[in-house]
Structures are given as structure tokens and as C-alpha cells.
PDB file of N, CA and C in Angstrom:
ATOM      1  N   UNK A   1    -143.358 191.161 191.090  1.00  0.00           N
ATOM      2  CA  UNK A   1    -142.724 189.938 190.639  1.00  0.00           C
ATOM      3  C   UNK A   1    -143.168 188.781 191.538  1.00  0.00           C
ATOM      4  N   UNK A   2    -143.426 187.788 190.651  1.00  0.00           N
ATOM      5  CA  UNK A   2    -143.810 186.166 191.345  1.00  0.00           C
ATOM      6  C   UNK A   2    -142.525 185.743 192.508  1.00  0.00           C
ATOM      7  N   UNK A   3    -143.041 185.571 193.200  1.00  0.00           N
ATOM      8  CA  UNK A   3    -141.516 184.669 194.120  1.00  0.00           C
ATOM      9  C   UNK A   3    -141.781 183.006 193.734  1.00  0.00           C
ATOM     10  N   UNK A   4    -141.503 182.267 192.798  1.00  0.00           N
ATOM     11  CA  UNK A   4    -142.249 181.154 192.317  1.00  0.00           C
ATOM     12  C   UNK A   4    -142.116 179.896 193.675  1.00  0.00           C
ATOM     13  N   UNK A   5    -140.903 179.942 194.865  1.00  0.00           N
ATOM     14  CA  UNK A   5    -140.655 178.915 195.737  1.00  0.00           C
ATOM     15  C   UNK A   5    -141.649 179.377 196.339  1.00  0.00           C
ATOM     16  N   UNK A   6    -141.833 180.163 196.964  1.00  0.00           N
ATOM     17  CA  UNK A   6    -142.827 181.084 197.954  1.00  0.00           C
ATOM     18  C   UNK A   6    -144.051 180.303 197.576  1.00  0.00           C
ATOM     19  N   UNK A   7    -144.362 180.525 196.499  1.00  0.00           N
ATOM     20  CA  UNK A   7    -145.910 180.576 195.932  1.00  0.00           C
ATOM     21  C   UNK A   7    -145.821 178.646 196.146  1.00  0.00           C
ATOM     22  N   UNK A   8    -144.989 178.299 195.594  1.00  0.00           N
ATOM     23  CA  UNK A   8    -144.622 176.897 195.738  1.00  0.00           C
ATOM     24  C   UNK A   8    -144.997 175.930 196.986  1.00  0.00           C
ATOM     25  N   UNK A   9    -144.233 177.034 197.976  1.00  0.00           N
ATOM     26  CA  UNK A   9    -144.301 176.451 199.422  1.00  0.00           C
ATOM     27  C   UNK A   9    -145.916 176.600 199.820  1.00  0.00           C
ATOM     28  N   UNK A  10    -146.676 177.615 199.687  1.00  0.00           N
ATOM     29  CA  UNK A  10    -147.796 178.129 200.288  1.00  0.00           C
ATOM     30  C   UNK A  10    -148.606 176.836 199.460  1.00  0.00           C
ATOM     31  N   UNK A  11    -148.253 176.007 198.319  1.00  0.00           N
ATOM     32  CA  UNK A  11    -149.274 175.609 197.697  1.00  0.00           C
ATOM     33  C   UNK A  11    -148.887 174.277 199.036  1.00  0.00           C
ATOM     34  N   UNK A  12    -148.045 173.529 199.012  1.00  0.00           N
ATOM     35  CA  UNK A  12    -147.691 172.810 199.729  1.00  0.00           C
ATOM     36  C   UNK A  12    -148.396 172.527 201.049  1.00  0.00           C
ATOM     37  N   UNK A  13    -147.630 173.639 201.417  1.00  0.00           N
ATOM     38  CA  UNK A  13    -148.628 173.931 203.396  1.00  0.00           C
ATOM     39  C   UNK A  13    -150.195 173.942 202.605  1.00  0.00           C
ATOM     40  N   UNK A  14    -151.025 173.769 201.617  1.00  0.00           N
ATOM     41  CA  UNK A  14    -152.252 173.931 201.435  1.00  0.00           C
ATOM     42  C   UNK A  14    -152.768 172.024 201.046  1.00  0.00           C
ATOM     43  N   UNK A  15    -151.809 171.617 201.169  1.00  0.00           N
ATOM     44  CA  UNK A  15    -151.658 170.358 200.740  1.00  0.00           C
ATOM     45  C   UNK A  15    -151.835 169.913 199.182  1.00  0.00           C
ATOM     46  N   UNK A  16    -151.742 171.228 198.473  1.00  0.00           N
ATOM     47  CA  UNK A  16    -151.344 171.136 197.118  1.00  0.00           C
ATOM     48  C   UNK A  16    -149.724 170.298 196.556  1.00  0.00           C
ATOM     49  N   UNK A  17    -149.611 169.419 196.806  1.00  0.00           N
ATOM     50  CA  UNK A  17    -147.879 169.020 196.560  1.00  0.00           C
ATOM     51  C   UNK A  17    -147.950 167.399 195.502  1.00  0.00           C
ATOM     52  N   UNK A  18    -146.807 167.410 195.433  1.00  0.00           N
ATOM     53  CA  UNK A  18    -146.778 166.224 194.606  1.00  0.00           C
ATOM     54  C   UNK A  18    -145.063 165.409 195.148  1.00  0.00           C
ATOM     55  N   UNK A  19    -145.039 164.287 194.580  1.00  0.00           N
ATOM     56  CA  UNK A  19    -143.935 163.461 194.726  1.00  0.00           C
ATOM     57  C   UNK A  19    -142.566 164.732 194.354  1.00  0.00           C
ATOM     58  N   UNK A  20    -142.495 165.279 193.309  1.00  0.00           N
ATOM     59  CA  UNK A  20    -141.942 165.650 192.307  1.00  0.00           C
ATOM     60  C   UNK A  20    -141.571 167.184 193.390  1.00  0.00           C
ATOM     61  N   UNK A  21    -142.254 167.856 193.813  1.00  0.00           N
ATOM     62  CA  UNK A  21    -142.091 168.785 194.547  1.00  0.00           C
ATOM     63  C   UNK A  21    -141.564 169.027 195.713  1.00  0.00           C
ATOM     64  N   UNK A  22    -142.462 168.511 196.418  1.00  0.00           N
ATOM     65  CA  UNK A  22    -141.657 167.655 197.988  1.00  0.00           C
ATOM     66  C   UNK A  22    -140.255 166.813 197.696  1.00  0.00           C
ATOM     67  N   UNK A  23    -139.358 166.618 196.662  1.00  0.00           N
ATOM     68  CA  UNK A  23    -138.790 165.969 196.748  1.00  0.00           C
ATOM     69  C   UNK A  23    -137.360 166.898 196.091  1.00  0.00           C
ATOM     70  N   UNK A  24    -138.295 167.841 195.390  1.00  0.00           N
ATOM     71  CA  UNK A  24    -137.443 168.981 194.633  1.00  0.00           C
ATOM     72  C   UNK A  24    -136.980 169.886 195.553  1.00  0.00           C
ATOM     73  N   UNK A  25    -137.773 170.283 196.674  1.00  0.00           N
ATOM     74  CA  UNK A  25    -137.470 171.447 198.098  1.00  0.00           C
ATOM     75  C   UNK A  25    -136.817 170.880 198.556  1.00  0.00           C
ATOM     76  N   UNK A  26    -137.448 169.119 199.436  1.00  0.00           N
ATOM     77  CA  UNK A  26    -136.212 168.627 200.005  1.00  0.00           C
ATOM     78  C   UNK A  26    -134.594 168.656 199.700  1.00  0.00           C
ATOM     79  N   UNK A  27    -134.517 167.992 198.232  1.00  0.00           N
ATOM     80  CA  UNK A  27    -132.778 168.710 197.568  1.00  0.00           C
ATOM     81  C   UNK A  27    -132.648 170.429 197.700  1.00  0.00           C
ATOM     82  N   UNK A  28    -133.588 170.807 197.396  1.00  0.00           N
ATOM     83  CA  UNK A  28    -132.823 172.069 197.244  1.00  0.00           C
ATOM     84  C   UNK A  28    -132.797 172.570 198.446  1.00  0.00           C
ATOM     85  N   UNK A  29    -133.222 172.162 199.259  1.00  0.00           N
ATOM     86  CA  UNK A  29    -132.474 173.129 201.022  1.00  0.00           C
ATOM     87  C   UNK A  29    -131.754 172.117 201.487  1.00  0.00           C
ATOM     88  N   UNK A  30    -131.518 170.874 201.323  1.00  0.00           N
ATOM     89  CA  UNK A  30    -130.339 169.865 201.633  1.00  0.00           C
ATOM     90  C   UNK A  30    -129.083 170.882 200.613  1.00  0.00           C
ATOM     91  N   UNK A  31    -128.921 171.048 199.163  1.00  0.00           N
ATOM     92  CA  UNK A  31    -128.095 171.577 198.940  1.00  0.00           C
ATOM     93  C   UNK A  31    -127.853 173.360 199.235  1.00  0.00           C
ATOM     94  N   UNK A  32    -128.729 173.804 199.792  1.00  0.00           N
ATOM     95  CA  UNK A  32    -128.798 175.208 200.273  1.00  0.00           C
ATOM     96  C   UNK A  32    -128.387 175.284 202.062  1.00  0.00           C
ATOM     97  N   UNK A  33    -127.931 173.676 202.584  1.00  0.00           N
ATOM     98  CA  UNK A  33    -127.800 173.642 204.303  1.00  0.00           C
ATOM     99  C   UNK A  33    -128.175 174.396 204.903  1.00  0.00           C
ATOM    100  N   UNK A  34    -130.184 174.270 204.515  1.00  0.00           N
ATOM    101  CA  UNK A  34    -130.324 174.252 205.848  1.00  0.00           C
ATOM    102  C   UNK A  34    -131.285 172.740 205.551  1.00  0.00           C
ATOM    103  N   UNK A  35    -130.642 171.885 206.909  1.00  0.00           N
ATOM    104  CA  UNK A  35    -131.002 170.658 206.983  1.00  0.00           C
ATOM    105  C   UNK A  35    -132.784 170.763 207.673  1.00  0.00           C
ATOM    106  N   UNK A  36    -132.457 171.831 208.319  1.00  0.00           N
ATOM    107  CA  UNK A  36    -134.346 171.677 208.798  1.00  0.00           C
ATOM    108  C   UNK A  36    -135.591 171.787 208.152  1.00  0.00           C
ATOM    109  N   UNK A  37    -135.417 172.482 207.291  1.00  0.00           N
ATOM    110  CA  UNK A  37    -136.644 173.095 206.505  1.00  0.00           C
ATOM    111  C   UNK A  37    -136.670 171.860 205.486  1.00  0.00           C
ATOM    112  N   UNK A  38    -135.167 170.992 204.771  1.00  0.00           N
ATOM    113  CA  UNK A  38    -135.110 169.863 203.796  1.00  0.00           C
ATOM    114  C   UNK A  38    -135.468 168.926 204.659  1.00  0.00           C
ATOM    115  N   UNK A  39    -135.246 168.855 205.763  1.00  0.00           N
ATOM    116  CA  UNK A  39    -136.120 167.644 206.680  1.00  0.00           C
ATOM    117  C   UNK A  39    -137.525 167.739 206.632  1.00  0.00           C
ATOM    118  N   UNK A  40    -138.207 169.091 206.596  1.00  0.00           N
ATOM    119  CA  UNK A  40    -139.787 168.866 206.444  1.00  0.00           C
ATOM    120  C   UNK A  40    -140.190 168.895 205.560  1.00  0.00           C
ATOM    121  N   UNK A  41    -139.761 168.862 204.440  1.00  0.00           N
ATOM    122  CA  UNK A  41    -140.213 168.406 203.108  1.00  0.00           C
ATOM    123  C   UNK A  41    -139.725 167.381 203.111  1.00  0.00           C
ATOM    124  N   UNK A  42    -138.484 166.555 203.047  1.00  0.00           N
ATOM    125  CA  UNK A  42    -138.281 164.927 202.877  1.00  0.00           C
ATOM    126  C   UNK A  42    -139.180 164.212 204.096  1.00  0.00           C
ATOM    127  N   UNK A  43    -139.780 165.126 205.314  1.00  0.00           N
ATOM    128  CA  UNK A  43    -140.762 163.996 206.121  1.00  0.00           C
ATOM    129  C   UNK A  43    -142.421 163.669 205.269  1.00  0.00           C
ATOM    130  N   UNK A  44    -142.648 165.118 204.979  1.00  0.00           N
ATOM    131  CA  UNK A  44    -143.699 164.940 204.004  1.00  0.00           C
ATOM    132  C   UNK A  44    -143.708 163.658 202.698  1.00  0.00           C
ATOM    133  N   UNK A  45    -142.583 163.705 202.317  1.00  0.00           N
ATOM    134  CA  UNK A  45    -142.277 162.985 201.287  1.00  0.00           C
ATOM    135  C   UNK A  45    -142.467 161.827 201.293  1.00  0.00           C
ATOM    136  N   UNK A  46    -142.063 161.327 202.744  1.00  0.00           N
ATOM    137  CA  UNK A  46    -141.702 159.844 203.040  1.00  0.00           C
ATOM    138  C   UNK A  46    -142.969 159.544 203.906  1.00  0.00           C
ATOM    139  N   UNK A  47    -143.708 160.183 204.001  1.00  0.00           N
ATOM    140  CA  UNK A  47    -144.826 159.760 204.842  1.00  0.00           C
ATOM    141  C   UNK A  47    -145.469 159.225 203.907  1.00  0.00           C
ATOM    142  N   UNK A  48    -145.756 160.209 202.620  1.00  0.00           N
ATOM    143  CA  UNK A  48    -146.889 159.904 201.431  1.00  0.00           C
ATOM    144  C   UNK A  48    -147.035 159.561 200.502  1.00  0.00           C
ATOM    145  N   UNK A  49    -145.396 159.253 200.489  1.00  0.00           N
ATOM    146  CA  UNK A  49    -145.134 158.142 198.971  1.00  0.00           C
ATOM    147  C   UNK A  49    -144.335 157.004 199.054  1.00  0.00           C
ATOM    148  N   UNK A  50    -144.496 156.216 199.153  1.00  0.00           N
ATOM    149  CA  UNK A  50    -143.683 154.599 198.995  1.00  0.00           C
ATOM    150  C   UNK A  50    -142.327 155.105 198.102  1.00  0.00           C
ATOM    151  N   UNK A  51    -141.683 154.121 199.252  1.00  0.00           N
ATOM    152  CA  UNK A  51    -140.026 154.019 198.760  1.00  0.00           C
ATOM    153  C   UNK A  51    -139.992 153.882 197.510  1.00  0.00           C
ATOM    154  N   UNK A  52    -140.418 153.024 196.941  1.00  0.00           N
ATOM    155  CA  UNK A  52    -140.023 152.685 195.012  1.00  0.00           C
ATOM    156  C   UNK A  52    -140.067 153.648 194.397  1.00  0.00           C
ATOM    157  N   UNK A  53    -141.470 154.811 195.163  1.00  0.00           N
ATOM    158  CA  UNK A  53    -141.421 155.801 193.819  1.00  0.00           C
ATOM    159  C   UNK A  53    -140.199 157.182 193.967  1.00  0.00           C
ATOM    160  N   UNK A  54    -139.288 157.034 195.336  1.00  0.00           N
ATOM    161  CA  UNK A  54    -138.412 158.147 195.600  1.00  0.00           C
ATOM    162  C   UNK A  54    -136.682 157.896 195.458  1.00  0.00           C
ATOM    163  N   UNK A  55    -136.357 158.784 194.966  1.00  0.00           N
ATOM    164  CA  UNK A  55    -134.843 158.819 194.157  1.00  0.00           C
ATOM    165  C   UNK A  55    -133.921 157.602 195.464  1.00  0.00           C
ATOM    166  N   UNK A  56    -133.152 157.525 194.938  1.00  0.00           N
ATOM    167  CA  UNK A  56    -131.799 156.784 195.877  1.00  0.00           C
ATOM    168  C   UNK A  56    -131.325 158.394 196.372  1.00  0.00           C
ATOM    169  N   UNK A  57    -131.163 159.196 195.548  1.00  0.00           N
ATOM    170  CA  UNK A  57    -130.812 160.079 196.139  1.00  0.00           C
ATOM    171  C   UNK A  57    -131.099 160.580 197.284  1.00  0.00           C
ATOM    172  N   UNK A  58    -132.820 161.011 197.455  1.00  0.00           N
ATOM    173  CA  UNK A  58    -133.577 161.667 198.253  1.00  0.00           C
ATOM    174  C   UNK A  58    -133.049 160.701 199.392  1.00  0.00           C
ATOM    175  N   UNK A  59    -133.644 159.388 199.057  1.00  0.00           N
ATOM    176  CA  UNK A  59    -133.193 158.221 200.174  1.00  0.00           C
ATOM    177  C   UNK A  59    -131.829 158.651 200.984  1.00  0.00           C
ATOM    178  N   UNK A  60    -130.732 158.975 200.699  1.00  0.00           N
ATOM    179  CA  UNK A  60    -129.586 158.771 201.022  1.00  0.00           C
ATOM    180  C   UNK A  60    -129.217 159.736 201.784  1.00  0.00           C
ATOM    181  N   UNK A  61    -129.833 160.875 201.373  1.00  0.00           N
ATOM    182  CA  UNK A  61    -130.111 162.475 201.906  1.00  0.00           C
ATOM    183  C   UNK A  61    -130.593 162.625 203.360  1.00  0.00           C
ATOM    184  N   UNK A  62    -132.188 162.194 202.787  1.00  0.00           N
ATOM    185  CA  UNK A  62    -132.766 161.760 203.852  1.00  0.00           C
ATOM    186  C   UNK A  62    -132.045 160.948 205.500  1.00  0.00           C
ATOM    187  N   UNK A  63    -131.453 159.936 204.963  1.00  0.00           N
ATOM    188  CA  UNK A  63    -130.877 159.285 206.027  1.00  0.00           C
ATOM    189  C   UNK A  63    -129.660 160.214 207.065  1.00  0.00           C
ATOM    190  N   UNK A  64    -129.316 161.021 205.701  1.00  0.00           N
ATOM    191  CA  UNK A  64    -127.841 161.770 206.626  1.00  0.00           C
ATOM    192  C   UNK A  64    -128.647 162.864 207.745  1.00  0.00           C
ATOM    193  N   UNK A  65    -129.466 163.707 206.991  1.00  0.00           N
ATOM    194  CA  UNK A  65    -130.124 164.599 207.717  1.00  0.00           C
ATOM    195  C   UNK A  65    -131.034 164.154 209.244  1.00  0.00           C
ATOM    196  N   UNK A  66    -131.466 162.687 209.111  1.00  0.00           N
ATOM    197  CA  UNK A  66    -132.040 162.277 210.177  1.00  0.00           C
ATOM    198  C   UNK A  66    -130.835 162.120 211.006  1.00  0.00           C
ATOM    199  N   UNK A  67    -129.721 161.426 210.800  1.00  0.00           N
ATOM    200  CA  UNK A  67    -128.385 161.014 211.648  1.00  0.00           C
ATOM    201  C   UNK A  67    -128.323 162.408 212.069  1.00  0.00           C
ATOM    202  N   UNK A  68    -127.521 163.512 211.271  1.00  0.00           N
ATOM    203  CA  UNK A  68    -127.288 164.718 211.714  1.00  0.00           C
ATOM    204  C   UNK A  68    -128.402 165.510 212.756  1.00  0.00           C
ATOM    205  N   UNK A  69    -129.317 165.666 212.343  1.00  0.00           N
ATOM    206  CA  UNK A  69    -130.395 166.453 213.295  1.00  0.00           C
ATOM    207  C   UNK A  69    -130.229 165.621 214.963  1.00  0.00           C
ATOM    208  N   UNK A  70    -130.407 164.046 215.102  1.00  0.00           N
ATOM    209  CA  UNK A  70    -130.305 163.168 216.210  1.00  0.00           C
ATOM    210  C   UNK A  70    -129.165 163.189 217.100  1.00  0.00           C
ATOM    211  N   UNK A  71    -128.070 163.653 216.169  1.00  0.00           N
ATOM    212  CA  UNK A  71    -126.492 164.017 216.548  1.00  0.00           C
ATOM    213  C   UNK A  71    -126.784 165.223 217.524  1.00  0.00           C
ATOM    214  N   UNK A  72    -127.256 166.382 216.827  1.00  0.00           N
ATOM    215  CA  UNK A  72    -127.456 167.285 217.889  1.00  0.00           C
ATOM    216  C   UNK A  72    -128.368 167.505 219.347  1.00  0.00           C
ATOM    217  N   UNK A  73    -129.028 166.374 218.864  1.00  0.00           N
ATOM    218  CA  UNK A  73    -130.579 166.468 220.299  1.00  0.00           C
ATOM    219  C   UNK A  73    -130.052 166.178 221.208  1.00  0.00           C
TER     220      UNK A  73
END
């Protein structure tokens, strides 16, 4: 059986990714807490695509997870 995130992620780390993807992992391990792994996909995200083209959501996400991670350092 396919593990389809797996295969997903490996395309990613290959620099196979898109707006749409990187932005889909980021939510889904923001809503799965764990904030680290949704932090390196929303950094990817925000490095390589301009604000206009990324959700308010992601945006908003994004911001908590940077506060939170800085909280702990």
C-alpha cells in the first residue's frame, strides 16, 4: 500500500512542491500539533511564495506557531 503523505513529503524534500502542498502539510500538522514539522512546511511556504498568493489562514497560523516556538527558546 501507497503511504500517499510519505510519498508526498519525499516529493517535497526533492523540491518537487507547490503553493497548494506546502500549505496543505503546513495545516495539517498545525491541526495534528505538532507545531514543528507545520513550521517547516509554512517556512518553505513563506520563503517561496508572496503573501497575496497564501490563505489568511496559513498567515494567521503561521504567526501563532512562530510566537509559540520563540515562547519556548
Amino acid at each position: 500500500m501507497v503511504d500517499v503523505k510519505k510519498t508526498y513529503e519525499q516529493m517535497i524534500e526533492k523540491g518537487y512542491d507547490s503553493l497548494e502542498l506546502l500549505e496543505s502539510f503546513g495545516n495539517y500538522y498545525y491541526d495534528n500539533n505538532n507545531l514543528k514539522k507545520s513550521k517547516l512546511y509554512f517556512d518553505k511556504l513563506f520563503e517561496k511564495y508572496n503573501l497575496a498568493l497564501i490563505s489568511t489562514k496559513s498567515k494567521e497560523r503561521y504567526k501563532l506557531i512562530q510566537k509559540t516556538i520563540n515562547n519556548y527558546n
